[in-house]
Protein backbone atom coordinates (compact mmCIF):
# COMPACT_ATOMS: atom_id res chain seq x y z
CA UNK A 1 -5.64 14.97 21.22
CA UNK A 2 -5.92 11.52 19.38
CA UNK A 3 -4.97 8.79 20.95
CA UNK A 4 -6.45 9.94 24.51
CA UNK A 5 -9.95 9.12 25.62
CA UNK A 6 -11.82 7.04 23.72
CA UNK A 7 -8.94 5.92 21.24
CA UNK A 8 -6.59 5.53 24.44
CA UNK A 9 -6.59 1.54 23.50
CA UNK A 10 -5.46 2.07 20.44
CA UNK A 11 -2.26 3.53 21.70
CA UNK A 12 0.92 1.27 22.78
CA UNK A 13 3.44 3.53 24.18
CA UNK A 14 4.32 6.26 20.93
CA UNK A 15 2.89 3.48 18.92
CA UNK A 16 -0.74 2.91 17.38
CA UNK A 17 -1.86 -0.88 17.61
CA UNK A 18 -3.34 -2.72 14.98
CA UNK A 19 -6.41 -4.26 15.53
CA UNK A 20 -7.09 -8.43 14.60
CA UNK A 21 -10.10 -9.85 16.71
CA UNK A 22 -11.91 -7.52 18.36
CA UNK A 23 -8.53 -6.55 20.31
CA UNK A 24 -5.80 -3.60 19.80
CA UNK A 25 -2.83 -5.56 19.40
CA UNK A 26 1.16 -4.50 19.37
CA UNK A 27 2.86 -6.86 16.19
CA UNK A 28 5.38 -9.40 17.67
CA UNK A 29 7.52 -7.79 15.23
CA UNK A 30 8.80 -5.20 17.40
CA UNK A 31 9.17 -2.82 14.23
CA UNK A 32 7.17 0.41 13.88
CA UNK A 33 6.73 2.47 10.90
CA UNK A 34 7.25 6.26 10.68
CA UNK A 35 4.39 8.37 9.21
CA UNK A 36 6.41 11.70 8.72
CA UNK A 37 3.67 15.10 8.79
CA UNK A 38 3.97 16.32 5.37
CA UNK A 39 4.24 20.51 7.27
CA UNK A 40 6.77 20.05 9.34
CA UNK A 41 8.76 17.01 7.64
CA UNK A 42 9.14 15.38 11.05
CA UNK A 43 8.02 11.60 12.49
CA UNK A 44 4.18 12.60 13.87
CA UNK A 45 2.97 9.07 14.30
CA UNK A 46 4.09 5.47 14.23
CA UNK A 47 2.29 2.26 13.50
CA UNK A 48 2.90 -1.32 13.90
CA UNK A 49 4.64 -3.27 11.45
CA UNK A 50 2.82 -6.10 11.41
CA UNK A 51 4.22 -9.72 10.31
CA UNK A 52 2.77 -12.34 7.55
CA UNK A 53 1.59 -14.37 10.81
CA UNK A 54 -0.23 -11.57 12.68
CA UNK A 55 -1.77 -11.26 8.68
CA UNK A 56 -2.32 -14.72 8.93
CA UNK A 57 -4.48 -14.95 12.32
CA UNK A 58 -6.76 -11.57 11.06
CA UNK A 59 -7.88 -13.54 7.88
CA UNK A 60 -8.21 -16.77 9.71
CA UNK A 61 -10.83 -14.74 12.42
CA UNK A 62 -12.11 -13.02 9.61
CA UNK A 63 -13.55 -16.09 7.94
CA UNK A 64 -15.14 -17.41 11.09
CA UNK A 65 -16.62 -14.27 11.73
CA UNK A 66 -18.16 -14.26 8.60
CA UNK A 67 -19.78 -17.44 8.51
CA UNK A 68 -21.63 -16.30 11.75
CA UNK A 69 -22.39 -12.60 10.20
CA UNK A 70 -24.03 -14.02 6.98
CA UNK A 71 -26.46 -15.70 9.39
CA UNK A 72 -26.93 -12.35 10.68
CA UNK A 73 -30.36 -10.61 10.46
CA UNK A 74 -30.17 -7.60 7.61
CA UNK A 75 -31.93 -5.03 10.04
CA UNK A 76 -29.54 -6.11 12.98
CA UNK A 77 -26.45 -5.30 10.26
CA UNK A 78 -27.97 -2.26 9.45
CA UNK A 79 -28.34 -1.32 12.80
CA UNK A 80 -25.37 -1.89 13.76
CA UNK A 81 -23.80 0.22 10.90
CA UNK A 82 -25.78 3.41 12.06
CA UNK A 83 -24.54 3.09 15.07
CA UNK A 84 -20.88 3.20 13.75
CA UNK A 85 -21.74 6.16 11.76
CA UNK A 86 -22.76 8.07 15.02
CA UNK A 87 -19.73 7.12 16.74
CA UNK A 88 -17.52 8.14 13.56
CA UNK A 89 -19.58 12.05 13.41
CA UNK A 90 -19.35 12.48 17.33
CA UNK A 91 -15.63 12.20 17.12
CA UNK A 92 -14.92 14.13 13.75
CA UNK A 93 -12.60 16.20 15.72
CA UNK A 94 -9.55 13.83 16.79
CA UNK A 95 -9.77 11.80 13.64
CA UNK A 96 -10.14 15.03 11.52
CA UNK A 97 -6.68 15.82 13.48
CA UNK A 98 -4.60 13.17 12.24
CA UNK A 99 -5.95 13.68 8.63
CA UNK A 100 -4.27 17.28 8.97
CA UNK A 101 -1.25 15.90 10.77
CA UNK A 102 -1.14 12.89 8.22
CA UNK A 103 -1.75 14.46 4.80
CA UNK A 104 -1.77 17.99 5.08
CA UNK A 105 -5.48 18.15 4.66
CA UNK A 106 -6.86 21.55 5.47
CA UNK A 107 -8.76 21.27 8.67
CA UNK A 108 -12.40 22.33 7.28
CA UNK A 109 -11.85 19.32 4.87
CA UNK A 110 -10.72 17.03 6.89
CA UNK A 111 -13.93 17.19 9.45
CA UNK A 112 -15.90 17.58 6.31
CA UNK A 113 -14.11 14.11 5.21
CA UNK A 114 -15.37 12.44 8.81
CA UNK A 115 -19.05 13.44 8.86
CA UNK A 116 -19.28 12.30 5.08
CA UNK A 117 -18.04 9.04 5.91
CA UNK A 118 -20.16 8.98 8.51
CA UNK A 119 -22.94 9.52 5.97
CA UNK A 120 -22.06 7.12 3.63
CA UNK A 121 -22.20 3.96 5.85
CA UNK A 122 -25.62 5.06 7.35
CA UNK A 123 -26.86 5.12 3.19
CA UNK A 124 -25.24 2.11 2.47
CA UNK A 125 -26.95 0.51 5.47
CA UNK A 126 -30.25 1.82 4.33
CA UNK A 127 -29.84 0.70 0.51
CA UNK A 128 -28.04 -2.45 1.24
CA UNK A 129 -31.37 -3.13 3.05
CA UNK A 130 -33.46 -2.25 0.21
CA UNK A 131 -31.23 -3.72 -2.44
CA UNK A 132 -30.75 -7.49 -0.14
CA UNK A 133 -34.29 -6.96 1.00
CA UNK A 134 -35.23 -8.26 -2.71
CA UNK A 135 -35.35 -11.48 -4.25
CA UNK A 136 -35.73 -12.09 -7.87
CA UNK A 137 -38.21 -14.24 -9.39
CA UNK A 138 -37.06 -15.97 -12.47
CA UNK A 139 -39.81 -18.25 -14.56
CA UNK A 140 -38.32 -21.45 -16.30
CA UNK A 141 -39.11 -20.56 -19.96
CA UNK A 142 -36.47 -18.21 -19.51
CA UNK A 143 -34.08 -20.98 -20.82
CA UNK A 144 -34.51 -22.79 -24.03
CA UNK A 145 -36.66 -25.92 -23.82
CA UNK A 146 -38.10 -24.99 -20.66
CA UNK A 147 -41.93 -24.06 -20.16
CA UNK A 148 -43.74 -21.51 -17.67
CA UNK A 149 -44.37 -24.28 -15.15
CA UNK A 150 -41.63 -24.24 -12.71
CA UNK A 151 -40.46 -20.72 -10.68
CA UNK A 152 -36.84 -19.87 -8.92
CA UNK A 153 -36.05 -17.02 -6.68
CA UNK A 154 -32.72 -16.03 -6.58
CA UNK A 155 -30.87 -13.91 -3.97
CA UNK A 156 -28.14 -12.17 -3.22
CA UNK A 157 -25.17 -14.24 -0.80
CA UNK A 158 -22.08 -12.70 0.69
CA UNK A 159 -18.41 -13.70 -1.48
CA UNK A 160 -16.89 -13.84 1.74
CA UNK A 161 -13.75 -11.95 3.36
CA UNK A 162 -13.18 -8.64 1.60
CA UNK A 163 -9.48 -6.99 1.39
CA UNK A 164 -9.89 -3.44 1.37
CA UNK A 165 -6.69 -0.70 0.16
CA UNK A 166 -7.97 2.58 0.12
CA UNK A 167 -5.26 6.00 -0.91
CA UNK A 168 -3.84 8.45 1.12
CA UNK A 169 -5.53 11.36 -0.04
CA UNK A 170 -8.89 10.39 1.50
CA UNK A 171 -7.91 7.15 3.77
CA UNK A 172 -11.00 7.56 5.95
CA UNK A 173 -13.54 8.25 3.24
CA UNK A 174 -12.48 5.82 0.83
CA UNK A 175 -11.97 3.23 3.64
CA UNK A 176 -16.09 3.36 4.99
CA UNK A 177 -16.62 3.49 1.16
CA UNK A 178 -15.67 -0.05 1.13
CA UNK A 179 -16.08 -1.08 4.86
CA UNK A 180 -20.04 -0.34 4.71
CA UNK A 181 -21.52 -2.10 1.16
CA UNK A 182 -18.95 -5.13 2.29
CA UNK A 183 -20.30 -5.45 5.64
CA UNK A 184 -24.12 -4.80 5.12
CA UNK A 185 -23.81 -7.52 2.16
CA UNK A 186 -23.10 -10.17 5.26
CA UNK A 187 -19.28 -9.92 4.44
CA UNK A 188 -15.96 -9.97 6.90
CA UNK A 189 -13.63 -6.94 5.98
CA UNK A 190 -9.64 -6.85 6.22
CA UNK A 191 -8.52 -3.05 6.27
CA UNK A 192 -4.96 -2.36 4.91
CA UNK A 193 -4.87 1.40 5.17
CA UNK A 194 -2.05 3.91 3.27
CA UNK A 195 0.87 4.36 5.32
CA UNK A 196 -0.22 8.51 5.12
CA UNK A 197 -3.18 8.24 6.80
CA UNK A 198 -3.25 4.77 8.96
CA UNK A 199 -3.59 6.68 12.13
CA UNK A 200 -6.98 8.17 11.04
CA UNK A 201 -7.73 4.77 9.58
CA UNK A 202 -7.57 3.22 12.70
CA UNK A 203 -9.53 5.85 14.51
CA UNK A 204 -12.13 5.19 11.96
CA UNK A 205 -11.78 1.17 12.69
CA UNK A 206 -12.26 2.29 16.53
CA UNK A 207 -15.37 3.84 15.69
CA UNK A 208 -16.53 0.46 14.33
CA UNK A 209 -15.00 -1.56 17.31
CA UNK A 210 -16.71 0.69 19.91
CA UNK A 211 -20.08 0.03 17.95
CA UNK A 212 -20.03 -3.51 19.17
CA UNK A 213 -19.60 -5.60 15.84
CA UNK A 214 -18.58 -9.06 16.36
CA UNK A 215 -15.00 -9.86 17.02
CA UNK A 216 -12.74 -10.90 14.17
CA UNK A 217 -15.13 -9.33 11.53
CA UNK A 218 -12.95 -5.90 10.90
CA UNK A 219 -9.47 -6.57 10.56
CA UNK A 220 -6.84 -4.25 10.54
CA UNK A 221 -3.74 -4.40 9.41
CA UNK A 222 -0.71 -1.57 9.32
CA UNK A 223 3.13 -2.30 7.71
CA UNK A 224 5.47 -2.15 4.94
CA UNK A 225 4.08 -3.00 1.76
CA UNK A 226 6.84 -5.05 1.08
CA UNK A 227 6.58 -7.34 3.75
CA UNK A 228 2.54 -7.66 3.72
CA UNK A 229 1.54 -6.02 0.39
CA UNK A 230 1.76 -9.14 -2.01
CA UNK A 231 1.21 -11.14 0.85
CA UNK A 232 -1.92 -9.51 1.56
CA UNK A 233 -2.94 -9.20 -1.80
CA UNK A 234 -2.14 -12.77 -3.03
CA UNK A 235 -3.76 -14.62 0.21
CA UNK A 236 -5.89 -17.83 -0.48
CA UNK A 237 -8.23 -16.07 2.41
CA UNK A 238 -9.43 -13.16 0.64
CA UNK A 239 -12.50 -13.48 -1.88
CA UNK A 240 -12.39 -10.08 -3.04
CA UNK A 241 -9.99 -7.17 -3.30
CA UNK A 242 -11.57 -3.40 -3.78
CA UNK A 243 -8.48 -1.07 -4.37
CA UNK A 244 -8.56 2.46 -5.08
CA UNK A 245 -5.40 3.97 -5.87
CA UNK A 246 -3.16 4.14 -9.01
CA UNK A 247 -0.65 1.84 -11.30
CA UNK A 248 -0.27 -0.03 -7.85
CA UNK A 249 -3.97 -1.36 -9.08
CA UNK A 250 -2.34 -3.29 -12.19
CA UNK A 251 -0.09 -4.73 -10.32
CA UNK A 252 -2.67 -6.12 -7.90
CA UNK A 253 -4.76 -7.46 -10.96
CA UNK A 254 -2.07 -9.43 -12.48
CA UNK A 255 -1.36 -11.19 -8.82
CA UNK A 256 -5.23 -11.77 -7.50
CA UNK A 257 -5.44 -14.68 -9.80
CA UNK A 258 -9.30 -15.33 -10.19
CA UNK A 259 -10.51 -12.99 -7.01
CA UNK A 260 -13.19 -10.73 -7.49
CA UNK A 261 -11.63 -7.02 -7.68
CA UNK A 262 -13.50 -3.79 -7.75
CA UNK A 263 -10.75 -1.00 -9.21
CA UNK A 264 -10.70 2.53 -8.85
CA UNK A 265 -7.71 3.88 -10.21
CA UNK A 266 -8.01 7.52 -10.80
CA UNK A 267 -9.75 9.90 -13.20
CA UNK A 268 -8.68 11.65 -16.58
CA UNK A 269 -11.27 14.84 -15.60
CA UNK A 270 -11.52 18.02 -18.75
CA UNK A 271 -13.53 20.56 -17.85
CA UNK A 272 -15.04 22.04 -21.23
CA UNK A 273 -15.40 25.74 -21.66
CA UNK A 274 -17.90 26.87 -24.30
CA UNK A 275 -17.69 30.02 -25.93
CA UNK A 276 -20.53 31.59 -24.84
CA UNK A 277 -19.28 30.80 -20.94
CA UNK A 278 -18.17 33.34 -18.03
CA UNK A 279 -14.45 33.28 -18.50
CA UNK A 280 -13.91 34.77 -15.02
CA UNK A 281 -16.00 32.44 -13.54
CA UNK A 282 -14.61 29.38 -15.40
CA UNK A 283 -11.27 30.67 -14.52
CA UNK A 284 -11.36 30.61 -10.84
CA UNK A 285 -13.04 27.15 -10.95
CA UNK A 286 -10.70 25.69 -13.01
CA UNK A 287 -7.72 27.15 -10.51
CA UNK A 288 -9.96 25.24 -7.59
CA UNK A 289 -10.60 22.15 -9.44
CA UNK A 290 -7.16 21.60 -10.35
CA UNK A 291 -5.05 22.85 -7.34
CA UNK A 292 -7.24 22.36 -4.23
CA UNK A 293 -5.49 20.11 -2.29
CA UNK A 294 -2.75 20.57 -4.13
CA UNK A 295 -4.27 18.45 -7.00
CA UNK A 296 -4.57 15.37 -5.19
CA UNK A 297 -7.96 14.43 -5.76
CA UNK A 298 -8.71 11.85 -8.58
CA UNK A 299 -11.88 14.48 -9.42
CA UNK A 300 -9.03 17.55 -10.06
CA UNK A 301 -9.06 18.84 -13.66
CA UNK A 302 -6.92 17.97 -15.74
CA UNK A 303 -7.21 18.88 -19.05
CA UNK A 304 -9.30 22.11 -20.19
CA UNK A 305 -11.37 21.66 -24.06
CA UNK A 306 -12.14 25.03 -25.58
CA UNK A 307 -15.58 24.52 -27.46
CA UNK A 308 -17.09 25.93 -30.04
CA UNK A 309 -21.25 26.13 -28.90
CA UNK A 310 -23.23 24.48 -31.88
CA UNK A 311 -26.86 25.13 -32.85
CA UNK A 312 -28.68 22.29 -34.10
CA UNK A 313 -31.89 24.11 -36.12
């Protein structure tokens, strides 16, 4: 059951903690909020309600524990990264749990969700080596008055402390997709996960803790967004936002001022159907594409084209 063995820490009472530090912390607050199992309609987990303090303190660690990171060999970040991955695949089975108890995610997706995750941060280890690993030499006669005497190699640095908002409908996936290129690139991370789906969130963020990265470097952070959303979003400690979820997105945009922001916000996905095609075939795929998961996948189809095949002689 989640919550017991290995994730026992994370668990205050009928509360999950949040985590700011290296530590499982319960928010000074007092407050929980309800995360209501989308099959039954009733409360399945609660999470802290963290304040604008407690938000306060995890950027403030965040930015120390980045300074220190940076310095950080790229095969030691790497390494460490793999080892997260491992953790995250051996316990597929209590975070896939919550993801069905959270979101209603049929349970052959929802471990299928885990182990990809766990994939993804061991590849974005392994290219974030090969990508940092290079330098780029740039000759002066580049630039106008300038002859081929004089040589610069420039490299990659990290922009800092990274918030991270990844969706409900894939809150673990979608969370390592931002968690491993920000952390491999010698960046801290600040995790505000969905409300759906923070309980597998944090799981995931255990995974991390219990693969010994350095204290304060993972944040994260669980409440209302209207006590910590803008607050979150428009804090002088963040360097860069990455967002993936919906008009919430151009909201976020209009507040982040100057911040980097990397935006995903949703898909408009036609599947075409040539004449010449297998209309039974292209009819059950088009049912799966647009209704597994009840439709809540930015890849579902949306919008079928009927095309005429043309022969270019």
């Amino acid at each position: 059951m989640a919550g017991t063995g290995p994730f026992s820490d994370i668990l205050d009472g009928e509360v999950y903690k949040y985590y700011a530090d290296g530590e499982w912390r319960a928010s000074a607050s007092g407050k929980a909020v309800a995360i209501v199992n989308p099959t039954t309609r009733q409360t399945q987990y609660r999470v802290q309600a963290c304040t604008q303090e407690e938000v306060n303190k995890v950027m403030e660690a965040a930015k120390v524990a980045q300074m220190a990171w940076a310095r950080t060999p790229l095969w030691k970040r790497a390494e460490l990264l793999h080892k997260a991955a491992a953790i995250l695949k051996e316990h597929k089975a209590p975070i896939a749990e919550c993801l069905v108890k959270e979101i209603a995610k049929p349970a052959k997706d929802a471990v299928s969700e885990v182990v990809r995750s766990g994939d993804l941060v061991s590849y974005t280890a392994e290219e974030g080596v090969r990508i940092l690993g290079e330098g780029k030499l740039l000759v002066s006669d580049s630039f106008p008055g300038n002859e081929r005497n004089k040589y610069c190699l420039s490299s990659k640095v990290p922009l800092g402390v990274v918030l991270a908002i990844p969706p409900f409908n894939y809150p673990v996936n979608l969370a390592v997709s931002k968690i491993g290129p920000a952390l491999i690139a010698g960046n801290a991370l600040v995790l505000k996960p969905p409300t759906q789906g923070a309980v597998a969130a944090l799981h995931m963020v255990h995974c991390f803790h219990l693969a010994g990265f350095p204290k304060g470097l993972i944040g994260c952070v669980t409440g209302k967004g209207s006590e910590i959303g803008d607050f979150l979003t428009m804090h002088p400690g963040v360097n860069c936002i990455s967002f993936t979820g919906g008009d919430t997105g151009i909201a976020i945009s209009k507040k982040a001022g100057m911040v980097p922001l990397q935006m995903e916000l949703g898909g408009k996905d036609a599947c075409i159907v040539l004449e010449d095609a297998d209309l039974d075939l292209v009819a059950a795929n088009i049912v799966k594409g647009g209704f597994s998961y009840s439709g809540q996948r930015c890849t579902a189809v949306k919008v079928v084209l009927i095309m005429e095949a043309v022969i270019l002689v």
